[in-house]
C-alpha atoms as a PDB file:
ATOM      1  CA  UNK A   1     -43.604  22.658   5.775  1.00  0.00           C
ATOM      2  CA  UNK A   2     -42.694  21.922   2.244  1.00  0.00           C
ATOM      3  CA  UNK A   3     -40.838  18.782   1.365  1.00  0.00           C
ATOM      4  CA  UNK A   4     -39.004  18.020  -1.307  1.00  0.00           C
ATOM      5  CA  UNK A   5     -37.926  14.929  -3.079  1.00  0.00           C
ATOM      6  CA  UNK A   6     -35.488  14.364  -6.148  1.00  0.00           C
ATOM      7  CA  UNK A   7     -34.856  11.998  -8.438  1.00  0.00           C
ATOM      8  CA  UNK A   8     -32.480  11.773 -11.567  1.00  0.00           C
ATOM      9  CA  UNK A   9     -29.282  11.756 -10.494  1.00  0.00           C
ATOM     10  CA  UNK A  10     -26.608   8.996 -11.580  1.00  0.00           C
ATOM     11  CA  UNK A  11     -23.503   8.121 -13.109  1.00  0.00           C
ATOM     12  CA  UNK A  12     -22.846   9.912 -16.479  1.00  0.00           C
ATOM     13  CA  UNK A  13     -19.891   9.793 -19.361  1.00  0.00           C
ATOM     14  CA  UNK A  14     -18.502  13.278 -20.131  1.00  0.00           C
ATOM     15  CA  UNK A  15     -20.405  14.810 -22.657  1.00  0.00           C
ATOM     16  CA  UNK A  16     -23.356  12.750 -21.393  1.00  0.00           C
ATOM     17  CA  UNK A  17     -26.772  14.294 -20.358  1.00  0.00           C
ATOM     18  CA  UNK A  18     -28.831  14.155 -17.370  1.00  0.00           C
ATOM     19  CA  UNK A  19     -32.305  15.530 -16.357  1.00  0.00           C
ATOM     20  CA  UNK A  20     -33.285  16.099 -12.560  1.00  0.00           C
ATOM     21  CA  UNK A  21     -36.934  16.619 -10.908  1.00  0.00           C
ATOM     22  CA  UNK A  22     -38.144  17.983  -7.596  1.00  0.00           C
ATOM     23  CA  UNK A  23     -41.302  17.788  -6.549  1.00  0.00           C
ATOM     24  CA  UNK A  24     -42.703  19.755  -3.707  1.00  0.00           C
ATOM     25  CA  UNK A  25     -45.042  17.837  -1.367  1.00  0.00           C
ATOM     26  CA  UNK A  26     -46.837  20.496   1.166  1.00  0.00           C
ATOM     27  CA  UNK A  27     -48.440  24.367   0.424  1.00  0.00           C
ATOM     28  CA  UNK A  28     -46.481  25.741  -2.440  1.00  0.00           C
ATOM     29  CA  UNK A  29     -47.859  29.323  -2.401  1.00  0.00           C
ATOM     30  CA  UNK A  30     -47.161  32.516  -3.347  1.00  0.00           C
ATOM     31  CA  UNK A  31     -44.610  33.932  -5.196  1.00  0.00           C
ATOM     32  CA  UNK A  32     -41.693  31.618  -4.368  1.00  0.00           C
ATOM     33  CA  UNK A  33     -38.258  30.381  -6.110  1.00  0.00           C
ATOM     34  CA  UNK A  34     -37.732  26.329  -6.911  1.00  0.00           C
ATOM     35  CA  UNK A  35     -33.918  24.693  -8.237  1.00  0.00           C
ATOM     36  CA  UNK A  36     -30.590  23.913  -7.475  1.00  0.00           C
ATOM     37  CA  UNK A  37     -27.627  24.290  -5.528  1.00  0.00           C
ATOM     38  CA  UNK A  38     -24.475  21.934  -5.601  1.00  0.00           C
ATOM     39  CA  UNK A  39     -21.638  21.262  -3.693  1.00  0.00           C
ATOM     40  CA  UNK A  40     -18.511  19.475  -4.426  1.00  0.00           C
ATOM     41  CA  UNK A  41     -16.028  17.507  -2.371  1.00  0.00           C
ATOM     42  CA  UNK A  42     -13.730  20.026  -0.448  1.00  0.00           C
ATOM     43  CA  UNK A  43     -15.920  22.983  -1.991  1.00  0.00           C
ATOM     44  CA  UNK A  44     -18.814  25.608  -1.272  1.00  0.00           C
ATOM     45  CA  UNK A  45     -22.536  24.642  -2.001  1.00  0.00           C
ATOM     46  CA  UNK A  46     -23.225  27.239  -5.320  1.00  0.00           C
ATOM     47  CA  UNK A  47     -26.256  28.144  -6.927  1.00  0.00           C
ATOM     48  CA  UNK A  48     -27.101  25.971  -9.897  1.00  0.00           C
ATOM     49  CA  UNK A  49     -30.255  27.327 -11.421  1.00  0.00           C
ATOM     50  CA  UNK A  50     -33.486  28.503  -9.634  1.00  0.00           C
ATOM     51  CA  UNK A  51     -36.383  29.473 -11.924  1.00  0.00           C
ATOM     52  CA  UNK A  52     -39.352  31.628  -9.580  1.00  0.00           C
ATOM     53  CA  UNK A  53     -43.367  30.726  -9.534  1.00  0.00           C
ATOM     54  CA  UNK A  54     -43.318  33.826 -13.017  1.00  0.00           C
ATOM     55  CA  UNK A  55     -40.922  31.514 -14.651  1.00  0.00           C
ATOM     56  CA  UNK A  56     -38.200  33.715 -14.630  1.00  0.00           C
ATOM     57  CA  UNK A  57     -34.482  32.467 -14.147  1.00  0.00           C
ATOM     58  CA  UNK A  58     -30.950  32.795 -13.224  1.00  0.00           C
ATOM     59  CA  UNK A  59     -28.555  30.271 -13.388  1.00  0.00           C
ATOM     60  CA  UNK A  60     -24.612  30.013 -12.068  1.00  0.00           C
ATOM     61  CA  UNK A  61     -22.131  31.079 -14.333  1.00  0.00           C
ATOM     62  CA  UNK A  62     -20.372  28.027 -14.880  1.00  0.00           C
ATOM     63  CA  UNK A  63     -23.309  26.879 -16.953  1.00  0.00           C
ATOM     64  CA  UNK A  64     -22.672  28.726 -19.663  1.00  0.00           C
ATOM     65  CA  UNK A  65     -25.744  27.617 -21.850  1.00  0.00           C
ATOM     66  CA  UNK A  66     -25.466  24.226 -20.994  1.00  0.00           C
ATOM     67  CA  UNK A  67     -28.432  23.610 -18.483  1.00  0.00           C
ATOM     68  CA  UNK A  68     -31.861  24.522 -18.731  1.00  0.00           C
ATOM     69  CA  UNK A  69     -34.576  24.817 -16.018  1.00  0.00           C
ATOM     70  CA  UNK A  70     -37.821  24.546 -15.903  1.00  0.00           C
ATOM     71  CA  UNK A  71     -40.854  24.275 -14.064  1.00  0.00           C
ATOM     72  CA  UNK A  72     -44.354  22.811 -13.900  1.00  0.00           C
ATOM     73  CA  UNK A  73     -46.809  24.897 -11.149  1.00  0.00           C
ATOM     74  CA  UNK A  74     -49.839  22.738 -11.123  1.00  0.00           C
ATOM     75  CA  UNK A  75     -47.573  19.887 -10.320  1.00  0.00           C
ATOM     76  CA  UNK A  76     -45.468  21.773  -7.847  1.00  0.00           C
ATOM     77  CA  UNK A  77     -41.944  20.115  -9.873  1.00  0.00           C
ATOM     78  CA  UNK A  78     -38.900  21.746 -11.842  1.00  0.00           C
ATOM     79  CA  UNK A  79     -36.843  20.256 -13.732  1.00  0.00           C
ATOM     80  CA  UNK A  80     -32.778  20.423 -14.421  1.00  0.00           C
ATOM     81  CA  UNK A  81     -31.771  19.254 -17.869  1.00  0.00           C
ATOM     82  CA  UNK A  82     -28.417  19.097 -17.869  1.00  0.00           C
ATOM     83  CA  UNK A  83     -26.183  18.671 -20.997  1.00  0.00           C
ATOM     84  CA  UNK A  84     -22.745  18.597 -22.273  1.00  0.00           C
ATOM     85  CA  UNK A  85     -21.789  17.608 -18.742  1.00  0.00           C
ATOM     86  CA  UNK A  86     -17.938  17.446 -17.619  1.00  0.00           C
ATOM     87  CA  UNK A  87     -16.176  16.252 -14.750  1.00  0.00           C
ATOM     88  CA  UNK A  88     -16.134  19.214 -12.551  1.00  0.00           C
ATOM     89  CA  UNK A  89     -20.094  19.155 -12.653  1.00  0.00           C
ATOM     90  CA  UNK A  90     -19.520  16.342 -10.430  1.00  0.00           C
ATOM     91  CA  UNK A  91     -21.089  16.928  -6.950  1.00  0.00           C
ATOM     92  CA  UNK A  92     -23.964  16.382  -4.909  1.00  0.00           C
ATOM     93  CA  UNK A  93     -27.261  18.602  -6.318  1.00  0.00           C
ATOM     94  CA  UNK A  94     -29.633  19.816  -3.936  1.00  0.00           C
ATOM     95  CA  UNK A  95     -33.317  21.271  -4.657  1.00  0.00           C
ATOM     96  CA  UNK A  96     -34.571  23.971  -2.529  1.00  0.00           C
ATOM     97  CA  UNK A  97     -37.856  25.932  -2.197  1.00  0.00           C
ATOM     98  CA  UNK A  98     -37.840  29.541  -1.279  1.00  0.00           C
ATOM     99  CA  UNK A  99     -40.737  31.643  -0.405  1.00  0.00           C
ATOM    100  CA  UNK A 100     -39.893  33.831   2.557  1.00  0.00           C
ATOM    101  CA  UNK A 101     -36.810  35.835   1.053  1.00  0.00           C
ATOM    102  CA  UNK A 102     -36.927  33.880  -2.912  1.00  0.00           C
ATOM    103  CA  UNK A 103     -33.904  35.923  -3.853  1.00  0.00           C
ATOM    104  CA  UNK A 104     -31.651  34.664  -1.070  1.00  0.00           C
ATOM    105  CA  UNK A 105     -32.973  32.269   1.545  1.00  0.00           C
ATOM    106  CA  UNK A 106     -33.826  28.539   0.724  1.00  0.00           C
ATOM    107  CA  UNK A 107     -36.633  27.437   3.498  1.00  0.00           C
ATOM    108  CA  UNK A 108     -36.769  23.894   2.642  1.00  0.00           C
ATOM    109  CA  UNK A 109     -33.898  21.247   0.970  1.00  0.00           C
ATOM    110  CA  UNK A 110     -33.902  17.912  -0.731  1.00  0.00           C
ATOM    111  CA  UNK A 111     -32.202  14.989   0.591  1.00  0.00           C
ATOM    112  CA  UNK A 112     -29.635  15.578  -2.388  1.00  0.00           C
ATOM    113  CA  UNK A 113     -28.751  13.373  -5.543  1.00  0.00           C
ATOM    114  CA  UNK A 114     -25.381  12.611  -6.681  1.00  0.00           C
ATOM    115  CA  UNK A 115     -24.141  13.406 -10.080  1.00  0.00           C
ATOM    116  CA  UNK A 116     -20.667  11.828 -11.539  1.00  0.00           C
ATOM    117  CA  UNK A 117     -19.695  12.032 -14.321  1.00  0.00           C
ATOM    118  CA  UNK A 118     -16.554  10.287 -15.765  1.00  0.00           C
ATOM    119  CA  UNK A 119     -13.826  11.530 -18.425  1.00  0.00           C
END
């Protein structure tokens, strides 16, 4: 069982920047998908960004350009860098590991960090 553990999160100004990490503790094999989901008060947890073990990535469409992702295999961590942040990017971020279905089914969460940022 893979566990995860984040750190990064925090309050933030709009227009500020943040950078998140996850690091998996346990068998990180195969190929598998590591990022982020969210969820806001009152609203559905959405996909962030997830990059996959052969670093490619999709991200939500609210991004818009404004996040990047990225992850280190020998340490088992991505990374969230998260810029130009607003408001409504305030919510609780989750990482998540998948490896049994990587395009749709998280096996293992974070605790989740909260992000807030303020106008």
């Amino acid at each position: 069982q893979v566990q995860l553990v984040e750190s990064g999160g925090g309050l933030v100004q709009a227009g500020g920047s943040l950078r998140l990490s996850c690091v998996a503790n346990g068998p990180v094999f195969g190929f598998n998908g590591m990022g982020w989901y969210r969820q806001a008060p009152g609203k559905q947890r959405e996909l962030v960004a997830v990059m996959y073990s052969d670093h490619t990535s999709i991200y939500g469409d609210f991004v818009k350009g404004r996040f990047t992702i990225s992850r280190d295999n020998a340490k088992n961590t991505v990374y969230l860098q998260m810029d130009s942040l607003n408001p409504e990017d305030t919510a609780v971020y989750y990482c998540f590991y998948a490896v049994s279905d990587p395009y749709n089914a998280p096996d293992s969460w974070g605790q989740g960090t909260q992000v807030t940022v303020s106008s």
